[in-house]
C-alpha atoms as a PDB file:
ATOM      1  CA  UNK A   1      72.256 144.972 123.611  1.00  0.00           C
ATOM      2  CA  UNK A   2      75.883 145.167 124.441  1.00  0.00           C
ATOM      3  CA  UNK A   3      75.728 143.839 127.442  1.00  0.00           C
ATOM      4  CA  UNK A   4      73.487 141.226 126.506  1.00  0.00           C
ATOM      5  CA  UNK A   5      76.304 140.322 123.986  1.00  0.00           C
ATOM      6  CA  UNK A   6      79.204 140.862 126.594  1.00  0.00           C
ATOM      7  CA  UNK A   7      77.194 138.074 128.576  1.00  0.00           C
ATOM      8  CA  UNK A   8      76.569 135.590 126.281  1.00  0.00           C
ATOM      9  CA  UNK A   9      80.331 136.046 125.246  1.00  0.00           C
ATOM     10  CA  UNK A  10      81.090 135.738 128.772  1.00  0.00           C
ATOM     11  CA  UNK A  11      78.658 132.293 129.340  1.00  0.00           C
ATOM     12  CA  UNK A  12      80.352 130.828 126.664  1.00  0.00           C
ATOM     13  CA  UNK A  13      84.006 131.088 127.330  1.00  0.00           C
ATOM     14  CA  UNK A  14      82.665 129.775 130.961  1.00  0.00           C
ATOM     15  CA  UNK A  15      81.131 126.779 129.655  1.00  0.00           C
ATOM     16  CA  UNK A  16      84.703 125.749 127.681  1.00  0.00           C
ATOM     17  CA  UNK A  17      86.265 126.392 130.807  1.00  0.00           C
ATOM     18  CA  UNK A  18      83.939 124.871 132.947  1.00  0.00           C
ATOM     19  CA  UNK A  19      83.714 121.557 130.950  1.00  0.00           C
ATOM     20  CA  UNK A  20      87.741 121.945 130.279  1.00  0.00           C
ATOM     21  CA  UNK A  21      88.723 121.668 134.485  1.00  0.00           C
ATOM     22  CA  UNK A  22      86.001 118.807 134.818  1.00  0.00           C
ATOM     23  CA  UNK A  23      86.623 116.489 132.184  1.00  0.00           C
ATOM     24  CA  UNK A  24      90.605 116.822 132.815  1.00  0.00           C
ATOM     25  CA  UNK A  25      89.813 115.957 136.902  1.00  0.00           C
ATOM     26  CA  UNK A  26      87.441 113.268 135.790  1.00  0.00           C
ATOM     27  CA  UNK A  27      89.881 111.654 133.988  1.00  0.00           C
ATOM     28  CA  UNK A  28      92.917 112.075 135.847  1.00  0.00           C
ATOM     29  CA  UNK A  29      93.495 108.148 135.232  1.00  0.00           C
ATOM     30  CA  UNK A  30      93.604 108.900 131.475  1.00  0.00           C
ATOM     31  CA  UNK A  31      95.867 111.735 131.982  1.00  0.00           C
ATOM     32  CA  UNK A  32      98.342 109.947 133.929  1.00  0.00           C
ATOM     33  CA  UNK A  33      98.147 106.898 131.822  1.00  0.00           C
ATOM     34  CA  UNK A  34      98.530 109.156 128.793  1.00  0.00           C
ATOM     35  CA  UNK A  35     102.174 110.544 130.343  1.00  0.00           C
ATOM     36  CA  UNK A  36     103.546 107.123 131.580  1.00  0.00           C
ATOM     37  CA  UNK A  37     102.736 105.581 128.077  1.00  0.00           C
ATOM     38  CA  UNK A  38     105.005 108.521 126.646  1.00  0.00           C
ATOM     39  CA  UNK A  39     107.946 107.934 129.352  1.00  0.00           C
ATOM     40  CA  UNK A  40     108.449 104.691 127.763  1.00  0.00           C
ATOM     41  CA  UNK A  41     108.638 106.079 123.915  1.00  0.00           C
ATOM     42  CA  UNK A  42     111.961 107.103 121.744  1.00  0.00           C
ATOM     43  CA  UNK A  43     112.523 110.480 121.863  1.00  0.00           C
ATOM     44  CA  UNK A  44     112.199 110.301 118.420  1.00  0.00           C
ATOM     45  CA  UNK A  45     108.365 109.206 117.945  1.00  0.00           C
ATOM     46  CA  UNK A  46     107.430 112.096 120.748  1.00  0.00           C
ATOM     47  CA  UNK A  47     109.162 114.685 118.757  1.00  0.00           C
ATOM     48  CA  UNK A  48     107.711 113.388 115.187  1.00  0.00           C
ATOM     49  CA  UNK A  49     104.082 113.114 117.008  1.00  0.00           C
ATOM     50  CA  UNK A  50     104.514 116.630 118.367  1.00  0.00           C
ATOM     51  CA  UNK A  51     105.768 117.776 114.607  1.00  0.00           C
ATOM     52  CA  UNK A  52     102.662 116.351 112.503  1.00  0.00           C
ATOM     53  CA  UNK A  53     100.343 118.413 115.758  1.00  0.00           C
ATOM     54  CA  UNK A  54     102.130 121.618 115.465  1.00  0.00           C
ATOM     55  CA  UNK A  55     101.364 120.809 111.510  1.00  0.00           C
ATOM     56  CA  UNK A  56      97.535 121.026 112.304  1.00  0.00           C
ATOM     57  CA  UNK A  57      97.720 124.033 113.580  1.00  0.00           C
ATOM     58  CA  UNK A  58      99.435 125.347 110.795  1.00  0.00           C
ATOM     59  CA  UNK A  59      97.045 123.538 108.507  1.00  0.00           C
ATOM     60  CA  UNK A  60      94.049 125.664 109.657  1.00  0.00           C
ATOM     61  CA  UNK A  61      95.883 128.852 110.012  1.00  0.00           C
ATOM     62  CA  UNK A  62      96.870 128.617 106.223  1.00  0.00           C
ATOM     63  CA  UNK A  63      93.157 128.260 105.003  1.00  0.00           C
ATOM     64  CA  UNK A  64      92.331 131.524 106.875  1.00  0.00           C
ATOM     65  CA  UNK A  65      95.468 133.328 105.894  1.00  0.00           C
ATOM     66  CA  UNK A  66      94.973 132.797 102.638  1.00  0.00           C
ATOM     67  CA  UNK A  67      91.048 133.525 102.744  1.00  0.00           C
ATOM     68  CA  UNK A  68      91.673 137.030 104.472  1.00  0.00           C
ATOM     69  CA  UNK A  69      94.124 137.821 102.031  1.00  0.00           C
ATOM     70  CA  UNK A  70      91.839 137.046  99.066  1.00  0.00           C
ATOM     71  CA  UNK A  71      89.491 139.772 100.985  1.00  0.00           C
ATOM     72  CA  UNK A  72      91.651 142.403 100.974  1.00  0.00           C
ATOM     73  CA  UNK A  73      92.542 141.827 104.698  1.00  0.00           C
ATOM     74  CA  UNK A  74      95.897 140.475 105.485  1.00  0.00           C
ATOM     75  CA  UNK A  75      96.853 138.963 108.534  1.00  0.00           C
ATOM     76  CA  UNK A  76     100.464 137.779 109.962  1.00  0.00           C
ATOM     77  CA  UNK A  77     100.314 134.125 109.646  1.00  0.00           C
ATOM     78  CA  UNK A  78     102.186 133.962 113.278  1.00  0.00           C
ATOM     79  CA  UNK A  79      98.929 135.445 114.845  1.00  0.00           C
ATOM     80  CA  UNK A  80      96.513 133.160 112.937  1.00  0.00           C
ATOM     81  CA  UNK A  81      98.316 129.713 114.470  1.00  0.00           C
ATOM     82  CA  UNK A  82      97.332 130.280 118.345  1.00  0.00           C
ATOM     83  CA  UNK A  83      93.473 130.679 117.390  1.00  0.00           C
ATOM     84  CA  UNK A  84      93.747 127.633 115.271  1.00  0.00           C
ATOM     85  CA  UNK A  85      94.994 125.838 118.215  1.00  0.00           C
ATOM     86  CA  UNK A  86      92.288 127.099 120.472  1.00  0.00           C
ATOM     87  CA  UNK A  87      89.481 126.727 117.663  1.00  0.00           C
ATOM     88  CA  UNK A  88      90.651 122.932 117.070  1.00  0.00           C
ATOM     89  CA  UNK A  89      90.234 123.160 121.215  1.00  0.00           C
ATOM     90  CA  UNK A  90      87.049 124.788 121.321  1.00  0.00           C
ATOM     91  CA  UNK A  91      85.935 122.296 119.259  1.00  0.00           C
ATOM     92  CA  UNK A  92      86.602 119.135 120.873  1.00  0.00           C
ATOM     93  CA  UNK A  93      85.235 120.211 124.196  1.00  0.00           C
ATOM     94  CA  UNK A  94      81.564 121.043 122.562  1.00  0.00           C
ATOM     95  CA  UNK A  95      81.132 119.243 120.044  1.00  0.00           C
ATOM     96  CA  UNK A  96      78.722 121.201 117.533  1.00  0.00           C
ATOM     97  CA  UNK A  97      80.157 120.096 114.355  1.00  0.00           C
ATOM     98  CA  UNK A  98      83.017 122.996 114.273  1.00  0.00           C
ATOM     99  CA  UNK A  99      79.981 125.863 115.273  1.00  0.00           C
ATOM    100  CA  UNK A 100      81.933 126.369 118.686  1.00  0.00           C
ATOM    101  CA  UNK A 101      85.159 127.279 117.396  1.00  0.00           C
ATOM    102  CA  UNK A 102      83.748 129.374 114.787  1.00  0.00           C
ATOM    103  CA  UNK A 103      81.698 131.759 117.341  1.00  0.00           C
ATOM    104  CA  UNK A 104      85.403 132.126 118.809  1.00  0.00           C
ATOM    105  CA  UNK A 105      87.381 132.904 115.923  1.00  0.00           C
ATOM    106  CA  UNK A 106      84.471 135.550 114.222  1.00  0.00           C
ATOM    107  CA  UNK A 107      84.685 137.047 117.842  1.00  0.00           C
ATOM    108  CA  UNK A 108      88.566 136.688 117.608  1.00  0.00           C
ATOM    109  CA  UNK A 109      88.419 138.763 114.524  1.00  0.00           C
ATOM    110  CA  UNK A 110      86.540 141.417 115.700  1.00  0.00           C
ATOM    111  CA  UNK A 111      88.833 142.303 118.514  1.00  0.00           C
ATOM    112  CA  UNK A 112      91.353 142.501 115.498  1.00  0.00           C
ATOM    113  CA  UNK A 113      89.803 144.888 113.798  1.00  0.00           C
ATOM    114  CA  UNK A 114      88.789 142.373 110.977  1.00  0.00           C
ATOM    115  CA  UNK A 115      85.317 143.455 109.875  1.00  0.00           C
ATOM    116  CA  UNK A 116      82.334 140.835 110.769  1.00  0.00           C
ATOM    117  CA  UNK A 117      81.513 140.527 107.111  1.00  0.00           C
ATOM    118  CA  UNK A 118      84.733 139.448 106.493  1.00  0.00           C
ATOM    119  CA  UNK A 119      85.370 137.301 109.490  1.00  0.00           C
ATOM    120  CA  UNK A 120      82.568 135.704 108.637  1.00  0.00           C
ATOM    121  CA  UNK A 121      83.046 135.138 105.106  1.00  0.00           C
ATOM    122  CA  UNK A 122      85.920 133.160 106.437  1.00  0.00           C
ATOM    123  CA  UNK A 123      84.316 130.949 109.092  1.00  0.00           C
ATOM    124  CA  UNK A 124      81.639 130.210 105.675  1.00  0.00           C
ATOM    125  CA  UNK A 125      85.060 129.194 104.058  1.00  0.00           C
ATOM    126  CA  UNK A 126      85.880 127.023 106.779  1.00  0.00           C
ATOM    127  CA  UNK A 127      83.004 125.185 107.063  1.00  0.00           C
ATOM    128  CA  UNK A 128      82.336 124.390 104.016  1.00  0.00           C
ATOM    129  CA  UNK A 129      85.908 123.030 103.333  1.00  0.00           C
ATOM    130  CA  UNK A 130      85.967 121.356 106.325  1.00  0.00           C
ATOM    131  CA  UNK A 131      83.091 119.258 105.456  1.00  0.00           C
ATOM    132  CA  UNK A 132      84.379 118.841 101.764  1.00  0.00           C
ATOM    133  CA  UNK A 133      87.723 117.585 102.983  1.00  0.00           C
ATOM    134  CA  UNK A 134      85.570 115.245 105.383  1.00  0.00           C
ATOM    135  CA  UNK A 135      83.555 113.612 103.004  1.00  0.00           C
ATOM    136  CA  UNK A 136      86.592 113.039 100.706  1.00  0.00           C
ATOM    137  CA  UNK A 137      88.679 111.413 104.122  1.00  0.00           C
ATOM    138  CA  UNK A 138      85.127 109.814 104.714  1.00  0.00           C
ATOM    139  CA  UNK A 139      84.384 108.429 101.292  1.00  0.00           C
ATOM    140  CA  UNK A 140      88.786 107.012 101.175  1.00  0.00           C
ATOM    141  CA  UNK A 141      88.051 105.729 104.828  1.00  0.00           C
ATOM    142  CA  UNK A 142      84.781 103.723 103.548  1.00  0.00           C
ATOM    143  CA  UNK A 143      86.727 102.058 100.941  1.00  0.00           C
ATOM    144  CA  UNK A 144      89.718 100.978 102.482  1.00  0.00           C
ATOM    145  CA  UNK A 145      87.828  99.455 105.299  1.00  0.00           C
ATOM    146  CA  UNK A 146      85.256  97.641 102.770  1.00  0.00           C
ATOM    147  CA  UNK A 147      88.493  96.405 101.202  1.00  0.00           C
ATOM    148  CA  UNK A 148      89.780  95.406 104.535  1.00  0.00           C
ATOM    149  CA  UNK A 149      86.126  94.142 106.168  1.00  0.00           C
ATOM    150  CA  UNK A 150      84.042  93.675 103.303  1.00  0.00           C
ATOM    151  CA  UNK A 151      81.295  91.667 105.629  1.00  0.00           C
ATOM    152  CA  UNK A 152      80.899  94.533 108.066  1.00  0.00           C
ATOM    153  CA  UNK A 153      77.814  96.658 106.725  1.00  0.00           C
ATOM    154  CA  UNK A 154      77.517  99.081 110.375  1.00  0.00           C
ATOM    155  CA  UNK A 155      80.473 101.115 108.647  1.00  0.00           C
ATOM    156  CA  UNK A 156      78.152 101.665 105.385  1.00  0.00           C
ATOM    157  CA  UNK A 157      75.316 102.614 108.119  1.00  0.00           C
ATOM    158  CA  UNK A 158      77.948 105.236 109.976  1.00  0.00           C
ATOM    159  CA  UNK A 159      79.113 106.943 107.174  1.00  0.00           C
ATOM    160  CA  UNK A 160      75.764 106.963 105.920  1.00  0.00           C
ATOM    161  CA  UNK A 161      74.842 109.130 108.744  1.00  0.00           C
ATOM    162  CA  UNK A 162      77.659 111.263 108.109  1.00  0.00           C
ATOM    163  CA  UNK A 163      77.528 111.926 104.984  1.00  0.00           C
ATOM    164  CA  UNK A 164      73.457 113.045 105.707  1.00  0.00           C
ATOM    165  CA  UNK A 165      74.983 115.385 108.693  1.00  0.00           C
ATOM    166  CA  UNK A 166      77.430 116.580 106.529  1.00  0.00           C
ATOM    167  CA  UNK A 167      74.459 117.636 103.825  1.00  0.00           C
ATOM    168  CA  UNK A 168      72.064 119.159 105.871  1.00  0.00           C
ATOM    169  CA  UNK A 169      74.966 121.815 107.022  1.00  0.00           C
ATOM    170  CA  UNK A 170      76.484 123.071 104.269  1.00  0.00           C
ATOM    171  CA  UNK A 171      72.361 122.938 102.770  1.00  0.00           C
ATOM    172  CA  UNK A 172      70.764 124.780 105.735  1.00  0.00           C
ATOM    173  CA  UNK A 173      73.715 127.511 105.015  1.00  0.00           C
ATOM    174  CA  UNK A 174      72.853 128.264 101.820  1.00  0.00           C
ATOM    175  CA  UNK A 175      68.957 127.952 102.795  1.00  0.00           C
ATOM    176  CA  UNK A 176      69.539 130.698 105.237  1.00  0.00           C
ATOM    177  CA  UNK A 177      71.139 132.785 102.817  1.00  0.00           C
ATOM    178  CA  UNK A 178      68.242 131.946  99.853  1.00  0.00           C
ATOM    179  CA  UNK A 179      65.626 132.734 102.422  1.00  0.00           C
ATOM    180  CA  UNK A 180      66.451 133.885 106.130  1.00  0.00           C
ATOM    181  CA  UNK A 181      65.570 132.041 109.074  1.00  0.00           C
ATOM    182  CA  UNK A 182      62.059 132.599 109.175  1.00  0.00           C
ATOM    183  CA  UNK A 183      61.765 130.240 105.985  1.00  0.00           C
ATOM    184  CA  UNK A 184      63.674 127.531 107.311  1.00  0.00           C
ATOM    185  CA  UNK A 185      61.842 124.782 108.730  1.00  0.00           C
ATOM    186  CA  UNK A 186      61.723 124.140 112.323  1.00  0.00           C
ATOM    187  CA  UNK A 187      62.827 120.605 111.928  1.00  0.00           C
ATOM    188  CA  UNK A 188      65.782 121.692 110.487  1.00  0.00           C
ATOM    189  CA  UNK A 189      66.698 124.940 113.204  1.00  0.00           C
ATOM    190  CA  UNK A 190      66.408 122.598 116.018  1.00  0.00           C
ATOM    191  CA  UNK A 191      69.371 120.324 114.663  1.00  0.00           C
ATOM    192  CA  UNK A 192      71.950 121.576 117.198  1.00  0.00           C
ATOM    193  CA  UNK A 193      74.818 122.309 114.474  1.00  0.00           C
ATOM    194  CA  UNK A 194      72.135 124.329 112.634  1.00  0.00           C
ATOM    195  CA  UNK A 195      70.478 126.742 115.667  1.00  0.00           C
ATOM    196  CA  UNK A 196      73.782 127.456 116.484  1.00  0.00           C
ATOM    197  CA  UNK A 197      74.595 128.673 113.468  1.00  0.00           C
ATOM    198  CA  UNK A 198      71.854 130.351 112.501  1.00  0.00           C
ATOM    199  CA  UNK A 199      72.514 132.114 116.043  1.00  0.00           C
ATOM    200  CA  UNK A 200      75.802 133.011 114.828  1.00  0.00           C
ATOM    201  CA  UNK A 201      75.822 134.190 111.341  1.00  0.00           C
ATOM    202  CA  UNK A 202      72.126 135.870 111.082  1.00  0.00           C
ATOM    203  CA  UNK A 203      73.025 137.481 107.050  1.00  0.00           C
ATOM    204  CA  UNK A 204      75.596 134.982 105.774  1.00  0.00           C
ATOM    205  CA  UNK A 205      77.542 136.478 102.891  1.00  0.00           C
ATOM    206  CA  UNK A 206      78.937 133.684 100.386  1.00  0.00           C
ATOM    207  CA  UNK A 207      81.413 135.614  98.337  1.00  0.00           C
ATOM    208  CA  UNK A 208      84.454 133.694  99.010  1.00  0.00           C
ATOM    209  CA  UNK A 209      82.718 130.571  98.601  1.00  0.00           C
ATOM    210  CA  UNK A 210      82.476 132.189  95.026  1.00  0.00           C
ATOM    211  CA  UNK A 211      86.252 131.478  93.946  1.00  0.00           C
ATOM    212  CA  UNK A 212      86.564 127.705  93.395  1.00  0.00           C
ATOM    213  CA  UNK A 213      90.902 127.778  93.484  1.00  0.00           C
ATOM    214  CA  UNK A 214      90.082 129.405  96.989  1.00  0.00           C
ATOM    215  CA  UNK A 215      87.802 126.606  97.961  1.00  0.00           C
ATOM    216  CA  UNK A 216      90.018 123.825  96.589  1.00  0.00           C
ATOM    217  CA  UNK A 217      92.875 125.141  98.315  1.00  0.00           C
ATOM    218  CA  UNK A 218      90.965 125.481 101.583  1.00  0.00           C
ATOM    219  CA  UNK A 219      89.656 122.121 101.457  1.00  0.00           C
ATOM    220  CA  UNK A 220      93.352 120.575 100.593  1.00  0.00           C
ATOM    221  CA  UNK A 221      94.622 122.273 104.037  1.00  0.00           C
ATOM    222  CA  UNK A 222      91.333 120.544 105.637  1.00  0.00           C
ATOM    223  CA  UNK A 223      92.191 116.605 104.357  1.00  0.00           C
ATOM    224  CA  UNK A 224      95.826 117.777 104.851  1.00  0.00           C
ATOM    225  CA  UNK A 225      94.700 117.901 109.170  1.00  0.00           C
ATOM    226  CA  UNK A 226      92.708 114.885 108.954  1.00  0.00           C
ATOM    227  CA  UNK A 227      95.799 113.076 107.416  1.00  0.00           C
ATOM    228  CA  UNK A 228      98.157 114.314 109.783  1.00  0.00           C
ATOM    229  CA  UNK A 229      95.867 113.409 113.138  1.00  0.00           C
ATOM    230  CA  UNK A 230      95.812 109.848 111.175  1.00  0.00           C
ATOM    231  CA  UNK A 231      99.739 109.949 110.163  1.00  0.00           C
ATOM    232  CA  UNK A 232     100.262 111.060 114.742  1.00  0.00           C
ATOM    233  CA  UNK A 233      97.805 107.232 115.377  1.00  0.00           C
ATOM    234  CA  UNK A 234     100.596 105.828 113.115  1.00  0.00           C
ATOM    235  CA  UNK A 235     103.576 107.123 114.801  1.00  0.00           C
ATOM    236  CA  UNK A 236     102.089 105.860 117.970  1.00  0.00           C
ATOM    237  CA  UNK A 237     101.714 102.318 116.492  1.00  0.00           C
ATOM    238  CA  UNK A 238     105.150 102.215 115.301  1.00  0.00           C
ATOM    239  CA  UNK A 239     106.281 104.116 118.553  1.00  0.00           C
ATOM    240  CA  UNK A 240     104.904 100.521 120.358  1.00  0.00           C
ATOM    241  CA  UNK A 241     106.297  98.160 117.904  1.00  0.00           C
ATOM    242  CA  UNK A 242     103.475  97.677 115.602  1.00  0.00           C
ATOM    243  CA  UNK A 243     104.469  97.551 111.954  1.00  0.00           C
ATOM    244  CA  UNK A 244     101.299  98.948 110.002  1.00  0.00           C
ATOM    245  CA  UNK A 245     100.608 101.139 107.199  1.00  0.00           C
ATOM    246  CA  UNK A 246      99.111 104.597 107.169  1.00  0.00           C
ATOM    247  CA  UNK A 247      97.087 103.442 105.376  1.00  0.00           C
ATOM    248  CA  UNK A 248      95.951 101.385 108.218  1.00  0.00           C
ATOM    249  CA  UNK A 249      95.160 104.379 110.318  1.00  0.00           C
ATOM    250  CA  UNK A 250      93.731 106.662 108.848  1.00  0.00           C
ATOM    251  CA  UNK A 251      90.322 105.050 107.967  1.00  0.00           C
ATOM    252  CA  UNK A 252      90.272 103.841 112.031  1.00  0.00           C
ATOM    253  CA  UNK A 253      91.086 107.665 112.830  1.00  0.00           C
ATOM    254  CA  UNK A 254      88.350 109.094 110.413  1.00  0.00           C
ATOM    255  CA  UNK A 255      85.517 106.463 111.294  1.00  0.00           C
ATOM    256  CA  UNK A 256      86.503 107.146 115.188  1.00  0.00           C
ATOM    257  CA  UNK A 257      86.135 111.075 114.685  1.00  0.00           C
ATOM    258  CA  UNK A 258      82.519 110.607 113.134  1.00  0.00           C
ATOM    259  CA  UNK A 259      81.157 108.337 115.711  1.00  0.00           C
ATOM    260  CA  UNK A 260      82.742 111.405 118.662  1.00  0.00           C
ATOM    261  CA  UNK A 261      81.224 113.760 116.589  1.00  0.00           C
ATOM    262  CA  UNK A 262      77.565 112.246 115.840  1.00  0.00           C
ATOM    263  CA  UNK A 263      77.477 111.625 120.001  1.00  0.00           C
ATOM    264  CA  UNK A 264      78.254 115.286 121.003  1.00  0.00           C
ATOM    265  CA  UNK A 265      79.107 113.833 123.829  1.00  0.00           C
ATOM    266  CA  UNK A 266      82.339 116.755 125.312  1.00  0.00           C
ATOM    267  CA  UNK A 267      85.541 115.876 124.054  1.00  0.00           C
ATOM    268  CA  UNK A 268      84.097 112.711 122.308  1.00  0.00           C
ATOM    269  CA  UNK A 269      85.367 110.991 125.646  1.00  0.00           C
ATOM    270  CA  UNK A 270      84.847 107.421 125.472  1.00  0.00           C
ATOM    271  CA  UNK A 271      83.070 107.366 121.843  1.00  0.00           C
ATOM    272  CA  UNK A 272      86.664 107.680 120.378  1.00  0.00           C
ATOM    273  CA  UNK A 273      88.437 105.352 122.381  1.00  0.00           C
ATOM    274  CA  UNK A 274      86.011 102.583 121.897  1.00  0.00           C
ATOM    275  CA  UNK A 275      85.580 102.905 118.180  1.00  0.00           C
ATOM    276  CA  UNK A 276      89.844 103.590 117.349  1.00  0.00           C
ATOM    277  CA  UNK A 277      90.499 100.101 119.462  1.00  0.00           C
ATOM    278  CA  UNK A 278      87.303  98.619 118.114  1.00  0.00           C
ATOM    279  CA  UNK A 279      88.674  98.890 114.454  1.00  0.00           C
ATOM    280  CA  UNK A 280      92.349  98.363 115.145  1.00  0.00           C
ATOM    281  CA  UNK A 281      91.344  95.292 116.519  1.00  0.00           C
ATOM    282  CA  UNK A 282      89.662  94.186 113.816  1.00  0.00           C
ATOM    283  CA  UNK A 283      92.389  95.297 111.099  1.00  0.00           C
ATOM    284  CA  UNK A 284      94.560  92.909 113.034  1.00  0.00           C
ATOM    285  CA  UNK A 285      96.225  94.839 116.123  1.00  0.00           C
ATOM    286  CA  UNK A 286      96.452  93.431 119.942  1.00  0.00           C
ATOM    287  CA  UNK A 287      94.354  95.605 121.889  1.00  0.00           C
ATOM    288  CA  UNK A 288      97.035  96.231 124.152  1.00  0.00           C
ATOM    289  CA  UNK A 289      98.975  98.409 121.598  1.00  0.00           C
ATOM    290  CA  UNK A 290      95.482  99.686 119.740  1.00  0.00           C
ATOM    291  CA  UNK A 291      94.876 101.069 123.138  1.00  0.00           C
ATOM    292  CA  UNK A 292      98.140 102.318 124.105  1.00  0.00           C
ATOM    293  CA  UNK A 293      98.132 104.029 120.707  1.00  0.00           C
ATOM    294  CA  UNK A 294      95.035 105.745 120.818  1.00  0.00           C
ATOM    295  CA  UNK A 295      95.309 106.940 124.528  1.00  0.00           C
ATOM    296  CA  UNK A 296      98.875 108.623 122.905  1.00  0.00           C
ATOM    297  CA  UNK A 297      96.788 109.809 120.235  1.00  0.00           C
ATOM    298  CA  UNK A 298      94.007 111.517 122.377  1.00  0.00           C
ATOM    299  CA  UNK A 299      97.197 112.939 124.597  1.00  0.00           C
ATOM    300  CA  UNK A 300      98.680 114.833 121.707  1.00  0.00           C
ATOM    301  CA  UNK A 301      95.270 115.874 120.114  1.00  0.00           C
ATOM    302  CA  UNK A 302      93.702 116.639 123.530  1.00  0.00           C
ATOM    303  CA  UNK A 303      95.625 116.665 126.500  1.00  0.00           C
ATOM    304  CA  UNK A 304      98.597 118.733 125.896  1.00  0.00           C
ATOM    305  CA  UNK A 305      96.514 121.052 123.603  1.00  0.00           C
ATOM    306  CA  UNK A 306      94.369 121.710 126.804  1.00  0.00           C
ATOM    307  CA  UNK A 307      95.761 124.098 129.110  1.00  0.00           C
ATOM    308  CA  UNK A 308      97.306 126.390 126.001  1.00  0.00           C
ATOM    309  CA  UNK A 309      93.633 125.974 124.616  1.00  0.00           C
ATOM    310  CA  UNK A 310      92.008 126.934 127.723  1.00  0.00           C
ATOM    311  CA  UNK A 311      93.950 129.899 127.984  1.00  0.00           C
ATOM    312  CA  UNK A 312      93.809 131.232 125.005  1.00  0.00           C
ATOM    313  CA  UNK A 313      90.015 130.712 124.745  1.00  0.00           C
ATOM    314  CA  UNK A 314      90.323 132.977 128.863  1.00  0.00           C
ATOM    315  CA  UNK A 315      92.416 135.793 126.792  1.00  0.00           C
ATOM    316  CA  UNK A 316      89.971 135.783 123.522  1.00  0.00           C
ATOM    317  CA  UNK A 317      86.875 136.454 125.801  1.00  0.00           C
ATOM    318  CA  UNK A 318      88.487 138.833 128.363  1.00  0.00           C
END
């Protein structure tokens, strides 16, 4: 059994790395793009772009700091960041609706002598706030952009999907912990998001998703990541001239992140791009600065988080 574990832990951390190196060869072009776009920035929009990342980071750590303290089982906040940064990683590069950087950071926890129950209690937490905080940045997103397009019914149709995807999660949890797997349909354990879950937390336990301040406050640090990717597409706008409102960007940022997500295509490449420009565009940007400004984006979201990311995610499955 242990070694069966050691070798699915093993195949995993190989499949982030494996997809990491290829998709950052592949698109070498990107890369470089990415870096002479930010040679010809102020000093000052780099530094408040890397600011709002590092914010992320902290973002994420918070809701688990605060979560393992309400369990009894506190954790120095300085130790919490670096996962957060490889979770948010993990993430990107396999897209499972935030089930990849979950199995990391339960596994994280174990080799930190945090019990499973409790680790897990805390990934429960996180998903569940994470897809509160997204429907909230969803439902804002939706209403700015009728406000701003009120003729284009495809973004009633996307976040329509979305909001079903972000149902049938937080649903099939509480299913599995109501009945066990063997009661859950097999329509619904085929859904990617869902088997790997299920493969992940066999028992969930839902006791911190018992204490509503807790879940508040967790899903608060969850809208406050979503706003600060947004507030980094901003800085990049006004980094290349273009005088816009946050308000502005974040509904292009949120809309984009749904469509990479719903394609689970790795890193969202191409799904993102396309759908950022599409509705910058539209809301009245050149697509010469909507694309410069999400390429910057995707730099400080993907690129530069990528070799740190990769080897942390090396030293958490060693």
């Amino acid at each position: 059994m242990l070694v069966k574990k050691n070798y699915f832990k093993a195949l995993f951390a190989g499949l982030l790395l494996f997809f990491g190196v290829v998709l950052a060869v592949t698109h070498w072009g990107e890369l470089n793009h990415f870096l002479l776009l930010l040679s010809n920035l102020a000093p000052l929009w780099i530094l408040i772009a890397l600011l709002l990342q590092c914010c992320t980071y902290i973002a994420l750590a918070l809701v688990w700091y605060q979560a393992l303290a309400e369990s009894g089982s506190g954790y120095p906040m300085h130790r919490l960041v670096p996962l957060a940064l490889a979770r948010l990683f993990a993430d990107q590069a396999l897209p499972s609706g935030g089930i990849s950087g979950i199995a990391l950071v339960v596994n994280a926890f174990r080799e930190r002598n945090v019990s499973a129950k409790t680790g897990m209690d805390v990934m429960l937490l996180t998903i569940f706030s994470f897809y509160a905080a997204y429907i909230i940045a969803v439902g804002a997103s939706m209403l700015l952009l009728w406000s701003y397009l009120p003729h284009h019914q495809w973004i009633v149709v996307t976040a329509s999907l979305f909001f079903l995807f972000a149902l049938a999660v937080p649903a099939a949890i509480l299913l599995l912990k109501a009945k066990g797997i063997q009661e859950l349909p097999g329509w619904l354990l085929r859904v990617p998001v869902i088997a790997g879950f299920t493969e992940t937390f066999a028992d969930p336990s839902v006791a911190l998703l018992r204490k509503p301040l807790l879940l508040l406050e967790a899903t608060v640090f969850q809208l406050l990541i979503f706003l600060l990717d947004a507030a980094t597409l901003w800085a990049m706008l006004q980094a290349l001239g273009e005088e816009v409102s946050l308000l502005v960007a974040f509904p292009c940022f949120v809309i984009a992140s749904i469509v990479a997500m719903l394609s689970f295509i790795p890193l969202g490449i191409g799904t993102f791009e396309a759908s950022s420009v599409a509705l910058l565009v539209m809301l009245g940007i050149q697509i010469e600065p909507a694309l410069a400004a999400t390429l910057l984006l995707r730099g400080f979201t993907l690129w530069l988080p990528m070799i740190p990311g990769l080897i942390l995610i090396r030293t958490e499955f060693r």
